[in-house]
N, C-alpha and C. Protein backbone atom coordinates (compact mmCIF):
# COMPACT_ATOMS: atom_id res chain seq x y z
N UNK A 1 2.88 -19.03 -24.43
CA UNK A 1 3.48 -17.78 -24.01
C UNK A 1 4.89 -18.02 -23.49
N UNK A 2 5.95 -16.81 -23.59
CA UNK A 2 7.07 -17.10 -23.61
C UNK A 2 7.55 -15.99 -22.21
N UNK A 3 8.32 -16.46 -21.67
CA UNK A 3 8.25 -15.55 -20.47
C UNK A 3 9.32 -14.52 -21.02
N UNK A 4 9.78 -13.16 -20.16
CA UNK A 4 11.04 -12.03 -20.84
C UNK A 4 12.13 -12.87 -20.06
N UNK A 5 13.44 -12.67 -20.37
CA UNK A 5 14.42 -13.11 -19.87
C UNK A 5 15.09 -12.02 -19.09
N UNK A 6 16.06 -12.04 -18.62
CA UNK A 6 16.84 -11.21 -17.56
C UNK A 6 18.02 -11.42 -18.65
N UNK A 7 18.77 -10.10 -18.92
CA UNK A 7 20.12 -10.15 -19.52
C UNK A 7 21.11 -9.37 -18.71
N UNK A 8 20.59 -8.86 -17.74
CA UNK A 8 21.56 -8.30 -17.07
C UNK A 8 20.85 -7.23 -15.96
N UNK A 9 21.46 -7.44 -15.04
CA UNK A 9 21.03 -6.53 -13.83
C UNK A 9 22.44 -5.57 -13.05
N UNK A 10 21.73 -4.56 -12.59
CA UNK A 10 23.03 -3.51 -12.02
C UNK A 10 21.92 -3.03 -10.37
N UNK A 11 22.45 -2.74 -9.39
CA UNK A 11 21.97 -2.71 -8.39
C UNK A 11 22.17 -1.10 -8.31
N UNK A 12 21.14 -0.06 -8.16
CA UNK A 12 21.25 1.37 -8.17
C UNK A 12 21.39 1.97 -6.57
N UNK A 13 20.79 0.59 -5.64
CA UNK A 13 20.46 1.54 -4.23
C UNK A 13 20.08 -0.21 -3.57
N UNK A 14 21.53 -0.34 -2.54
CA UNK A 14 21.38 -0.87 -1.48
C UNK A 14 21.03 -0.24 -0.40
N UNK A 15 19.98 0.00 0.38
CA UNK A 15 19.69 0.57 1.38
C UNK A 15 19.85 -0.12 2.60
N UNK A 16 19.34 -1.44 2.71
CA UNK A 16 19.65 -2.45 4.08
C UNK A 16 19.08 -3.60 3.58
N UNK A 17 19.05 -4.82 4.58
CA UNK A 17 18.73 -6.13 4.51
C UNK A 17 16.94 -6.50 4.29
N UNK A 18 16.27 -4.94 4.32
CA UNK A 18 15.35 -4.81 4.38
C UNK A 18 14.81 -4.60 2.34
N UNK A 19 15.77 -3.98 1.73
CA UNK A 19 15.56 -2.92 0.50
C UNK A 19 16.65 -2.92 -0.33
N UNK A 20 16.63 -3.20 -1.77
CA UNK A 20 17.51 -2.99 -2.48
C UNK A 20 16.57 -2.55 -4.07
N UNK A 21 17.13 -1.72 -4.69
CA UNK A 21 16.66 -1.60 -6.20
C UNK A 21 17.50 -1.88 -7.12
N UNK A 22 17.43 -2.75 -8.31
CA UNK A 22 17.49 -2.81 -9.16
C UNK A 22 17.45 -2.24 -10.63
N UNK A 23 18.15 -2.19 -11.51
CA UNK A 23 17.79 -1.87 -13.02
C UNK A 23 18.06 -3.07 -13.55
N UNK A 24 17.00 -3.77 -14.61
CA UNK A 24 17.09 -4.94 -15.40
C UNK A 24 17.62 -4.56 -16.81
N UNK A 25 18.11 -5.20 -17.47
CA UNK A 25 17.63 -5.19 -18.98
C UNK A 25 17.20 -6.90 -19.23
N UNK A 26 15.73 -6.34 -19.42
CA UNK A 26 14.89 -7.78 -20.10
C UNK A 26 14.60 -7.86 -21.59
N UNK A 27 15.11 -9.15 -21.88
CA UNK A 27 13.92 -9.19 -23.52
C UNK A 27 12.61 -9.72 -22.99
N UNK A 28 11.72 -8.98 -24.22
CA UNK A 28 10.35 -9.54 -24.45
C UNK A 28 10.54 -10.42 -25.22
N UNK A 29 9.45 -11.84 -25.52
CA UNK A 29 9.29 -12.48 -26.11
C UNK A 29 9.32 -11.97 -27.41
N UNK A 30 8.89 -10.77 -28.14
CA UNK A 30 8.87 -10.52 -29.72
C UNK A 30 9.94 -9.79 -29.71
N UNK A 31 11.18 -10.00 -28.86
CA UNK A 31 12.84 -9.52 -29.22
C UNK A 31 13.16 -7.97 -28.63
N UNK A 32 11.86 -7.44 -28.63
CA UNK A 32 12.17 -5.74 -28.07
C UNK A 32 13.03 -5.54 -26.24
N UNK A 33 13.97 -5.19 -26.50
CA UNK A 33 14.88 -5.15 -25.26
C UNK A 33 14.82 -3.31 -24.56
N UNK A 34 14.48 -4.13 -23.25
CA UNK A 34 13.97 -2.89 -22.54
C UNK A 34 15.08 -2.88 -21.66
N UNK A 35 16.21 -1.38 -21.95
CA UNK A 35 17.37 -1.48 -20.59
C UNK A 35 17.23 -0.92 -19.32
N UNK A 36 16.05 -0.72 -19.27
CA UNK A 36 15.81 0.83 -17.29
C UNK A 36 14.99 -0.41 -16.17
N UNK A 37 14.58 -1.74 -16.68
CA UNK A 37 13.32 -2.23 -16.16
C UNK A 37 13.85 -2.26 -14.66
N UNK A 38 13.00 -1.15 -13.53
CA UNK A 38 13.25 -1.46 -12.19
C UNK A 38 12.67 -2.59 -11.44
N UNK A 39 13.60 -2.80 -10.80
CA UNK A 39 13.05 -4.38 -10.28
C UNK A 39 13.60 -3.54 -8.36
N UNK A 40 12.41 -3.68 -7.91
CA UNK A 40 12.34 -4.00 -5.95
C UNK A 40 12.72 -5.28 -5.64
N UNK A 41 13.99 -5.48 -4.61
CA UNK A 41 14.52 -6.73 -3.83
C UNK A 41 14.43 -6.22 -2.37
N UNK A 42 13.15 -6.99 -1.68
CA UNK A 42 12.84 -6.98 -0.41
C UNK A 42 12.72 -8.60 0.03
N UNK A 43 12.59 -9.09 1.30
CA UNK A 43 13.01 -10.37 1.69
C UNK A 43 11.54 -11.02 1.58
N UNK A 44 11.65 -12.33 1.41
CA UNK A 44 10.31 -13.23 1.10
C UNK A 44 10.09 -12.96 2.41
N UNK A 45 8.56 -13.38 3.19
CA UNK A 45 7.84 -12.97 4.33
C UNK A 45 6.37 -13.99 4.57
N UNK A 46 5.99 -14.34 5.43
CA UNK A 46 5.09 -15.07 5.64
C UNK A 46 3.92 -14.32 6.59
N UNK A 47 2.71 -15.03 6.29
CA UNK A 47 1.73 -14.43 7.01
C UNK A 47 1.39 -15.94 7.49
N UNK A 48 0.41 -16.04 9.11
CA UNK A 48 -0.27 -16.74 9.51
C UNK A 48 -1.31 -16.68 10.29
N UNK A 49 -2.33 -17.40 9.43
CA UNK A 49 -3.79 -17.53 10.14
C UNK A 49 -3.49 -18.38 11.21
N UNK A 50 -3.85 -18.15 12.30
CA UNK A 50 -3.54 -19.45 13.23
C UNK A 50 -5.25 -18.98 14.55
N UNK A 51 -5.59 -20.37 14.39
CA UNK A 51 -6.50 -20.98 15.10
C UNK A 51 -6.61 -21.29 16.55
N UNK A 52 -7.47 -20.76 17.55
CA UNK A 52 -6.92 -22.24 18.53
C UNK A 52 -7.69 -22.74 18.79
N UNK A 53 -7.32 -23.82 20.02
CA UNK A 53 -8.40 -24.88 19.96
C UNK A 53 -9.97 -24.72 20.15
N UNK A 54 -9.95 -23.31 20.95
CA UNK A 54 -11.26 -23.00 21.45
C UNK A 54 -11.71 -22.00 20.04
N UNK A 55 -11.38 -22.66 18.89
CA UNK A 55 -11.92 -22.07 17.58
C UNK A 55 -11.97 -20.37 17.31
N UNK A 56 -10.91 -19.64 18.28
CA UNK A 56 -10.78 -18.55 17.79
C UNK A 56 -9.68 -18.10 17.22
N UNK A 57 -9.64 -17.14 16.72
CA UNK A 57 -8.38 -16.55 15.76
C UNK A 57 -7.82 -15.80 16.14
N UNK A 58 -6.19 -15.98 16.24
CA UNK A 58 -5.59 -15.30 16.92
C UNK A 58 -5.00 -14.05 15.99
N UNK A 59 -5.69 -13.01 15.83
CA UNK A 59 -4.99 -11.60 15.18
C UNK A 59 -4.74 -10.79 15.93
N UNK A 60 -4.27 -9.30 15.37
CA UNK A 60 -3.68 -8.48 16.01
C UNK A 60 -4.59 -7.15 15.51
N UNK A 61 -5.10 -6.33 16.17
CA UNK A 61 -5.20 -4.60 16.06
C UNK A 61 -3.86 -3.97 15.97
N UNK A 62 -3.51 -3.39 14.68
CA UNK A 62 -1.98 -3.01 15.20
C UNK A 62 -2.15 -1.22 13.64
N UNK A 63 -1.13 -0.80 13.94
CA UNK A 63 -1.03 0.24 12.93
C UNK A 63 0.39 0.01 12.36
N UNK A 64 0.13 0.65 11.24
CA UNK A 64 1.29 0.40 10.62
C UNK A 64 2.02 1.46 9.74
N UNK A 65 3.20 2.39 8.93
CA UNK A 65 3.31 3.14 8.69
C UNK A 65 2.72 3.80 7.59
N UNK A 66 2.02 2.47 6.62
CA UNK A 66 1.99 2.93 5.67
C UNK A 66 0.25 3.04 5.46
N UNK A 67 -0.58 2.54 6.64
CA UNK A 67 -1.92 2.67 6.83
C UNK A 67 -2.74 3.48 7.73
N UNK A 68 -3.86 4.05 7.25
CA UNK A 68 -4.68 5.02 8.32
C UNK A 68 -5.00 4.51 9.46
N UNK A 69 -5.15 4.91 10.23
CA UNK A 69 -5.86 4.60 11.88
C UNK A 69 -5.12 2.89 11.54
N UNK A 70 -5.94 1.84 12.30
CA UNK A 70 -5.32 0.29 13.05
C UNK A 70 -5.91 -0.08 11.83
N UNK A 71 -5.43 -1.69 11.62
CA UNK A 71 -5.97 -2.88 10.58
C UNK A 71 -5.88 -3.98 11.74
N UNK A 72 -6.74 -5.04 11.56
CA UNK A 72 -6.42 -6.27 11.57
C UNK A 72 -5.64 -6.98 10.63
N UNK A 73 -4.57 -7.95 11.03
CA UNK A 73 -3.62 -8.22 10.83
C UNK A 73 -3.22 -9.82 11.45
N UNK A 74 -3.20 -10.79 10.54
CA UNK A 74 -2.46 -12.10 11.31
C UNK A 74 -0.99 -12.07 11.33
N UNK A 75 -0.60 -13.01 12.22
CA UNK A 75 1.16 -13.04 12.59
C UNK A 75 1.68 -12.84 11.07
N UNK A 76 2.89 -12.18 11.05
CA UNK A 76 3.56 -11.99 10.27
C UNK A 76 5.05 -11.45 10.52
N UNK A 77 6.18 -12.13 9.63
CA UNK A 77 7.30 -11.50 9.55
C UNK A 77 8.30 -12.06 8.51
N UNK A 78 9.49 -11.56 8.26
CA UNK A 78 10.00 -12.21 7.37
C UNK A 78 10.88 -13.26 7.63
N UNK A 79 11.25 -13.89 6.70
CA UNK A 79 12.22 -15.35 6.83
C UNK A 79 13.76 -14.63 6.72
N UNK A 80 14.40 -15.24 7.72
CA UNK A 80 15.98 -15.21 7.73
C UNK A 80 16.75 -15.73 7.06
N UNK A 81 17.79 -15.25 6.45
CA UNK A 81 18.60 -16.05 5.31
C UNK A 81 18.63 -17.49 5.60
N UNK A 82 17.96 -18.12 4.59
CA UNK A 82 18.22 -19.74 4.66
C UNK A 82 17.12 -20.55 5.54
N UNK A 83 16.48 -19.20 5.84
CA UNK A 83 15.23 -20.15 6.67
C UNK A 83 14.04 -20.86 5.39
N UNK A 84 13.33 -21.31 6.07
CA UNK A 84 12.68 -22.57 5.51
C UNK A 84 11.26 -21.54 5.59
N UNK A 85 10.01 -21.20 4.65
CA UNK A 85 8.54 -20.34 4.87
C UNK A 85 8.08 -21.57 6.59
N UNK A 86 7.94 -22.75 6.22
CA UNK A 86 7.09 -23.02 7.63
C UNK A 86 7.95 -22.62 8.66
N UNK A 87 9.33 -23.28 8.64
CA UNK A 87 9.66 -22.68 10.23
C UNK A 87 10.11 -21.03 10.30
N UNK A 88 9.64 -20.42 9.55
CA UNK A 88 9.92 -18.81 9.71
C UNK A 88 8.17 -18.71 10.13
N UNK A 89 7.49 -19.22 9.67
CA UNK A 89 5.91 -19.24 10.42
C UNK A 89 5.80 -19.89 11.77
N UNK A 90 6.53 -21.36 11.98
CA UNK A 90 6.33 -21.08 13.31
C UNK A 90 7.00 -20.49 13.93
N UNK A 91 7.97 -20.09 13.49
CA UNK A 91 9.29 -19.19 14.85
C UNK A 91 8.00 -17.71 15.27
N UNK A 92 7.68 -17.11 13.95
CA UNK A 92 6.88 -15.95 14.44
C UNK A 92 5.79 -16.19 14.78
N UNK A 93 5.18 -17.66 14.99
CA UNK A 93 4.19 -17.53 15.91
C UNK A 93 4.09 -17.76 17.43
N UNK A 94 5.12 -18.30 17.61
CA UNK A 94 5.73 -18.29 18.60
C UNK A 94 6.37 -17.07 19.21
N UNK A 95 6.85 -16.31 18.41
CA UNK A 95 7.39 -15.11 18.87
C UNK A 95 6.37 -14.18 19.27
N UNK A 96 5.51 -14.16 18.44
CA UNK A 96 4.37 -12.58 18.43
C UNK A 96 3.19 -13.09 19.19
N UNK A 97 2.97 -14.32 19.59
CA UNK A 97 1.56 -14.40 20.58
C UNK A 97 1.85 -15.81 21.57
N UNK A 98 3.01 -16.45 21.36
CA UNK A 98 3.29 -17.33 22.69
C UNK A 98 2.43 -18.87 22.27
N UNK A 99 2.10 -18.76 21.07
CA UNK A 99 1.46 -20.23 20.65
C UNK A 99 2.18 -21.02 19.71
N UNK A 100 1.98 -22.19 20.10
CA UNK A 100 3.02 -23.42 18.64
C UNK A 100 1.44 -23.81 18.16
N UNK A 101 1.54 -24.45 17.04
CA UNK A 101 0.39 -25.24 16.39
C UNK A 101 0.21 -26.48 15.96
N UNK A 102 -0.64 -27.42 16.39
CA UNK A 102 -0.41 -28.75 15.90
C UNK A 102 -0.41 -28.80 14.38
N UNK A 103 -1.52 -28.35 13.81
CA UNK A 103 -1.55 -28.33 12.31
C UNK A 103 -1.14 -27.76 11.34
N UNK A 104 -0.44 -27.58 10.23
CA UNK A 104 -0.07 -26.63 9.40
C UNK A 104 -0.53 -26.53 8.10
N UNK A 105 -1.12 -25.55 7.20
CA UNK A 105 -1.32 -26.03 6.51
C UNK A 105 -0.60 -24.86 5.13
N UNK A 106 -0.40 -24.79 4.05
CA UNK A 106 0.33 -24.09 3.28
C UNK A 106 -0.68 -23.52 2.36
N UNK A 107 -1.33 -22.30 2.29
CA UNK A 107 -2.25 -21.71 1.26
C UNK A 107 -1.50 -21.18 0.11
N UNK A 108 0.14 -21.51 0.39
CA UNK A 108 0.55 -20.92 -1.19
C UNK A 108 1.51 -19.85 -1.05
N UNK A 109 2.38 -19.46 -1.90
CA UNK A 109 3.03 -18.86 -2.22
C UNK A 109 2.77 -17.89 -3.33
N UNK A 110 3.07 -16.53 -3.54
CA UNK A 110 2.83 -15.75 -3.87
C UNK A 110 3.83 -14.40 -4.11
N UNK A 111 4.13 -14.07 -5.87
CA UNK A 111 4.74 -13.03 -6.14
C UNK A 111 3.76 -11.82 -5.19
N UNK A 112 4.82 -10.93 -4.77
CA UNK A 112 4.15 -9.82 -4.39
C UNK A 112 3.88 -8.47 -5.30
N UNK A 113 4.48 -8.65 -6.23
CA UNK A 113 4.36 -7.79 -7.41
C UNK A 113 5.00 -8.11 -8.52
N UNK A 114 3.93 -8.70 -10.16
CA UNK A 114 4.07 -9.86 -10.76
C UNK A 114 5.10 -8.52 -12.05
N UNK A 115 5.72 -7.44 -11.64
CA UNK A 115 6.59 -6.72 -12.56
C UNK A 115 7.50 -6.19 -11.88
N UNK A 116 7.09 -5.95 -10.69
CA UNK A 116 8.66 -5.18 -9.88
C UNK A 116 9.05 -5.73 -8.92
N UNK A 117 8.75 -7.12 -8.83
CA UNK A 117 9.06 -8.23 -7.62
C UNK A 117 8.78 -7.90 -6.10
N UNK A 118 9.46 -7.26 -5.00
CA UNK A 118 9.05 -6.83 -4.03
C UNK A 118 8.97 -8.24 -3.52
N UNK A 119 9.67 -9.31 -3.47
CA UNK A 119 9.24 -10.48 -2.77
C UNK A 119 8.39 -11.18 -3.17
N UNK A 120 8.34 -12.77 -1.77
CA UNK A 120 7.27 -13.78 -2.28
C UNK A 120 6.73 -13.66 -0.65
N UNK A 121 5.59 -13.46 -0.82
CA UNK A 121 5.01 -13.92 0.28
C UNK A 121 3.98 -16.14 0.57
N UNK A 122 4.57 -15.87 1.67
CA UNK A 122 4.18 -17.50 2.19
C UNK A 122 3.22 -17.03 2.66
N UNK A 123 1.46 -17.63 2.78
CA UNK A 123 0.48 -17.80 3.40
C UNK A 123 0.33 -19.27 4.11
N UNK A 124 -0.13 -19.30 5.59
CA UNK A 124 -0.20 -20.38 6.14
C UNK A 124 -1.46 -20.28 7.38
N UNK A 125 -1.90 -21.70 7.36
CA UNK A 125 -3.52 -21.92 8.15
C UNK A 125 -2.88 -22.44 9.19
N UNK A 126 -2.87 -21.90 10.68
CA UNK A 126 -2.25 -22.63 11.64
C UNK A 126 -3.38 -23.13 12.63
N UNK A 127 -3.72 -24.49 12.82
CA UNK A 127 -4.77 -24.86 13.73
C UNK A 127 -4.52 -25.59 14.73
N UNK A 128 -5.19 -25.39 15.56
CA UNK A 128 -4.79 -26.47 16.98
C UNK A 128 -3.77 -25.21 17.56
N UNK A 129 -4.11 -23.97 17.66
CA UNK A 129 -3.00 -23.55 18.58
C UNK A 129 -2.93 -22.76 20.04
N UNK A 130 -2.30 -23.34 20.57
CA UNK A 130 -2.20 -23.60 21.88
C UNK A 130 -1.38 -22.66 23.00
N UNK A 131 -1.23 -21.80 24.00
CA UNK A 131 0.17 -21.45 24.29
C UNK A 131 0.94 -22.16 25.08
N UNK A 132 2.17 -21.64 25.03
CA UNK A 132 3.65 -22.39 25.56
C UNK A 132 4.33 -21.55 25.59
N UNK A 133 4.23 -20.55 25.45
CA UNK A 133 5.61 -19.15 26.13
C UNK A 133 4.59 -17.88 26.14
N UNK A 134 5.45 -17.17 26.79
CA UNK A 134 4.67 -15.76 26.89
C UNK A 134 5.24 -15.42 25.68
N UNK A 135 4.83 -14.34 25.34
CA UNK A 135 5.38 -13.54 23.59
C UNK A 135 6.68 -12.87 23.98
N UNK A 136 7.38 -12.47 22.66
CA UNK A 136 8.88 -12.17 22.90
C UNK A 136 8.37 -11.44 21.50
N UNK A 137 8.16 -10.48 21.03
CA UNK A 137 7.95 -10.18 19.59
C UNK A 137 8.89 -8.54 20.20
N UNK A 138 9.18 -8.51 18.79
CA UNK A 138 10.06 -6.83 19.05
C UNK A 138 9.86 -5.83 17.57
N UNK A 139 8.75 -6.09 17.34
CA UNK A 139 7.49 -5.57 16.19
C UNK A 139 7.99 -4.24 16.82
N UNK A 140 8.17 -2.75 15.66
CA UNK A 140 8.07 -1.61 16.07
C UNK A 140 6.48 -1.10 16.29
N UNK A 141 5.58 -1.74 15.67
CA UNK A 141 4.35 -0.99 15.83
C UNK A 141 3.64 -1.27 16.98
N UNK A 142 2.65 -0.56 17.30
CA UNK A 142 2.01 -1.03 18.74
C UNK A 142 1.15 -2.03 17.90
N UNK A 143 0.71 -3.12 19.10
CA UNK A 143 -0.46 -4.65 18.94
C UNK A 143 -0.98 -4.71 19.85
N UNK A 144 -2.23 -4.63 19.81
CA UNK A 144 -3.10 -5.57 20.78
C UNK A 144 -3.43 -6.57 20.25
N UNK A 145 -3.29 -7.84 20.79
CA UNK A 145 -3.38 -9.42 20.30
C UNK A 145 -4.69 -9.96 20.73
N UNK A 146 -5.69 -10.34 19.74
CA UNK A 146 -6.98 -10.57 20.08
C UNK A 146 -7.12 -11.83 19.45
N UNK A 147 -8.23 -12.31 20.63
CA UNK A 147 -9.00 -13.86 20.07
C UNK A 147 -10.54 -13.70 19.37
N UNK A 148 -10.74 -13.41 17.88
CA UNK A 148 -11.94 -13.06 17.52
C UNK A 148 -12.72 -14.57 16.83
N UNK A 149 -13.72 -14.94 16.67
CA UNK A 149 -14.40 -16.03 16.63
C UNK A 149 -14.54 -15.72 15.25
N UNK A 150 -15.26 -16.79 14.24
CA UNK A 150 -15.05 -17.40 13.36
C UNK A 150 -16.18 -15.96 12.26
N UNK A 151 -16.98 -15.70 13.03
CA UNK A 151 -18.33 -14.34 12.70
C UNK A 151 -17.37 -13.62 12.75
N UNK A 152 -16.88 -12.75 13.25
CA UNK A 152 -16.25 -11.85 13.59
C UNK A 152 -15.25 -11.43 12.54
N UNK A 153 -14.35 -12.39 12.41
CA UNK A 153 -13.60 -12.35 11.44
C UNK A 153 -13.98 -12.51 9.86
N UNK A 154 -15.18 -13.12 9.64
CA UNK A 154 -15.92 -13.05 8.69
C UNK A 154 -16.13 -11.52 8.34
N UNK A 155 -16.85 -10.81 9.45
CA UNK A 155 -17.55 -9.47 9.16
C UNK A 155 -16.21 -8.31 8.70
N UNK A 156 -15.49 -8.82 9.59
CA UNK A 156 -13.59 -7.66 9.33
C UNK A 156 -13.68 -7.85 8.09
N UNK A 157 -13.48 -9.24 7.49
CA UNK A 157 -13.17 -9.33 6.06
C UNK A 157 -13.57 -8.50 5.04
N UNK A 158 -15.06 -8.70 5.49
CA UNK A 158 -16.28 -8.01 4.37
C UNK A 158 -16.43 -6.14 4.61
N UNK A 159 -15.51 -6.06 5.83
CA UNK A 159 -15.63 -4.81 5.79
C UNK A 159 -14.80 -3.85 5.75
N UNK A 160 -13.75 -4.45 5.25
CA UNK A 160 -12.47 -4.17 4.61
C UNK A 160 -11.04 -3.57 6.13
N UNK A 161 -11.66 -4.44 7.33
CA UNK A 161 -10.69 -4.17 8.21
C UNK A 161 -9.54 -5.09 8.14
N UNK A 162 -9.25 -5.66 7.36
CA UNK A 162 -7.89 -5.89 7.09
C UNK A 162 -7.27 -5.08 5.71
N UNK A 163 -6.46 -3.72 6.24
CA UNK A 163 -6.06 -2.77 5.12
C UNK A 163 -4.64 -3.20 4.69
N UNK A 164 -4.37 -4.55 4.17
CA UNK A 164 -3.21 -4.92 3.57
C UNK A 164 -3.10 -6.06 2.86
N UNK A 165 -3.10 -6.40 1.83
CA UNK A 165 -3.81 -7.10 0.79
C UNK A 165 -3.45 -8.26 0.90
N UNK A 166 -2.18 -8.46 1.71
CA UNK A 166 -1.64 -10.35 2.03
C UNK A 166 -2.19 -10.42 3.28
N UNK A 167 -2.63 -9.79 4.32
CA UNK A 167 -3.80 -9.86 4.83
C UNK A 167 -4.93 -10.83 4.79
N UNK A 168 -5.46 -9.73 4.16
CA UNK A 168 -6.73 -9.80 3.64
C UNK A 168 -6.63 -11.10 2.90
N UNK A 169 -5.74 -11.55 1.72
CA UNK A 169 -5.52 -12.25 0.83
C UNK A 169 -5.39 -13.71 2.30
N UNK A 170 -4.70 -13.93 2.38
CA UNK A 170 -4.11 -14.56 4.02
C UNK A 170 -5.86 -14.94 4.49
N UNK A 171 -6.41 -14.42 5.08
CA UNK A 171 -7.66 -14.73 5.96
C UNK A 171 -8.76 -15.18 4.96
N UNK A 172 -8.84 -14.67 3.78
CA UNK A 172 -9.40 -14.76 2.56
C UNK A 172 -9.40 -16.49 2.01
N UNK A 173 -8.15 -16.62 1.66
CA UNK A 173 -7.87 -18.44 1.52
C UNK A 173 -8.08 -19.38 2.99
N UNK A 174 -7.77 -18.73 4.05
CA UNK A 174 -8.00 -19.46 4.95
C UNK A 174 -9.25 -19.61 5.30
N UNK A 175 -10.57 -18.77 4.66
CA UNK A 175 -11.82 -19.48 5.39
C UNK A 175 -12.06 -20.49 3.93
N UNK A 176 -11.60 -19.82 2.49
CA UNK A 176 -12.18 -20.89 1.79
C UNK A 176 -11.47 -22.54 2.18
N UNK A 177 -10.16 -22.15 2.77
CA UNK A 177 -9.57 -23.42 2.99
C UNK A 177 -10.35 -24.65 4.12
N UNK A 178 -11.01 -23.56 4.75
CA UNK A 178 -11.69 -23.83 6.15
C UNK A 178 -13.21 -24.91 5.40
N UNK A 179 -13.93 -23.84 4.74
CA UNK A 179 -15.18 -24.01 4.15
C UNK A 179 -14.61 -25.17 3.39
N UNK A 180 -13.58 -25.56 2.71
CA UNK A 180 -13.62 -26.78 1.56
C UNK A 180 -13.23 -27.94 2.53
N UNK A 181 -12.73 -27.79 3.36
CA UNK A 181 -12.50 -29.15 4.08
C UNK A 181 -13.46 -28.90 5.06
N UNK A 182 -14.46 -28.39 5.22
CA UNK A 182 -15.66 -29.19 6.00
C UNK A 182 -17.12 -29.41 5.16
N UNK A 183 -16.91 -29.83 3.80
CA UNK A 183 -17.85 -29.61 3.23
C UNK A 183 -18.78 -28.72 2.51
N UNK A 184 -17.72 -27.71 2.73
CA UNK A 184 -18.47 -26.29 1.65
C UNK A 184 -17.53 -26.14 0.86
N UNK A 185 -17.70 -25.20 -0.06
CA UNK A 185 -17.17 -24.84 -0.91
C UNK A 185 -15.71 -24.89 -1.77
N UNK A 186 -15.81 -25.36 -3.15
CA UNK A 186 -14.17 -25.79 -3.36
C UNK A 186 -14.15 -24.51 -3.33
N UNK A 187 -12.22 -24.75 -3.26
CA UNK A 187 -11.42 -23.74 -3.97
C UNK A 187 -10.08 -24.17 -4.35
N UNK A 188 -9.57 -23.19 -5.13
CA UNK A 188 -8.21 -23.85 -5.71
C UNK A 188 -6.98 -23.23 -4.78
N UNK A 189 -5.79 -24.04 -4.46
CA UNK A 189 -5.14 -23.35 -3.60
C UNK A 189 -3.69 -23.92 -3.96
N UNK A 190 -2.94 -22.41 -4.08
CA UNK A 190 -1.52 -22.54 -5.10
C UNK A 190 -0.58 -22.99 -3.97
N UNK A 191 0.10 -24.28 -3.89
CA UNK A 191 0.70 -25.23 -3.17
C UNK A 191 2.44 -25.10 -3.82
């Protein structure tokens, strides 16, 4: 398989550092050239599972604009020009709940939408974590920051209380990541 190429792009709508749209013209592999193809430019962004030592998980109850009533939700925010996915994971975990982490681990990288781009999201397993500052986060949505145990977060999963799919996706690799390094279950994990 042959991937489409990019022959040219025109930018229709800078909105902020947050949002930009695009018009492509791509070829397809069998030569047919498409000139309108919209392409979304929003900033790559990381999510993190993070652990602590007393084996609970540090998420958030929070709402958000584009979801009904609250979701559960792990740390998340985006990377700053030129930042690096891990240290934009630890800066915001540090920022949004006052913990650093001994361990890190990388569940992968990920198009956020494999035709209109919208970014890459970074997923990351943070364990061993500990606090060392009070929180400094300046999140517009309201959070309550909770320590839920290993059940708990199991049952959210299965019951669809995480309403945001890198989320969900996010807590999702992190128990198989969990389960394969203690003896359960493989899984494959995009590095």
């Amino acid at each position: 398989m042959q991937p489409w190429k990019t022959l040219a792009r025109r930018t229709i709508l800078d909105h902020s550092k947050y949002l930009a749209v695009e018009e492509h013209t791509v070829e397809l592999p069998n030569g047919r050239i498409i000139s309108d193809w919209p392409w979304v430019v929003t900033p790559d962004y990381i999510n993190v599972v993070a652990i602590t030592d007393e084996a609970k998980y540090l998420l958030f109850r929070q709402t958000k604009y584009t979801v009904e009533g609250t979701s559960l939700a792990p740390v998340g925010g985006y990377l700053e020009p030129g930042e690096e996915p891990l240290a934009a994971a630890q800066r915001e975990l540090l920022e949004e709940t006052g913990h650093a982490a001994r361990e890190w681990v990388s569940l992968g990288h990920f198009q956020v939408d494999g035709n209109r781009g919208c970014g890459t999201a970074h997923l990351f397993l943070a364990r061993g974590a500990h606090r060392v500052a009070e929180r400094s986060a300046d999140d517009l949505e309201e959070q309550q920051l909770l320590q839920l145990s290993h059940a708990q977060v199991q049952s959210a999963l299965a019951k669809g209380e995480f309403k945001v799919l890198a989320w969900a996706t996010n807590v999702a690799l992190a128990s198989l990541y969990i389960a394969d390094n203690t003896g359960g279950i493989q899984c494959p994990i995009n590095t």
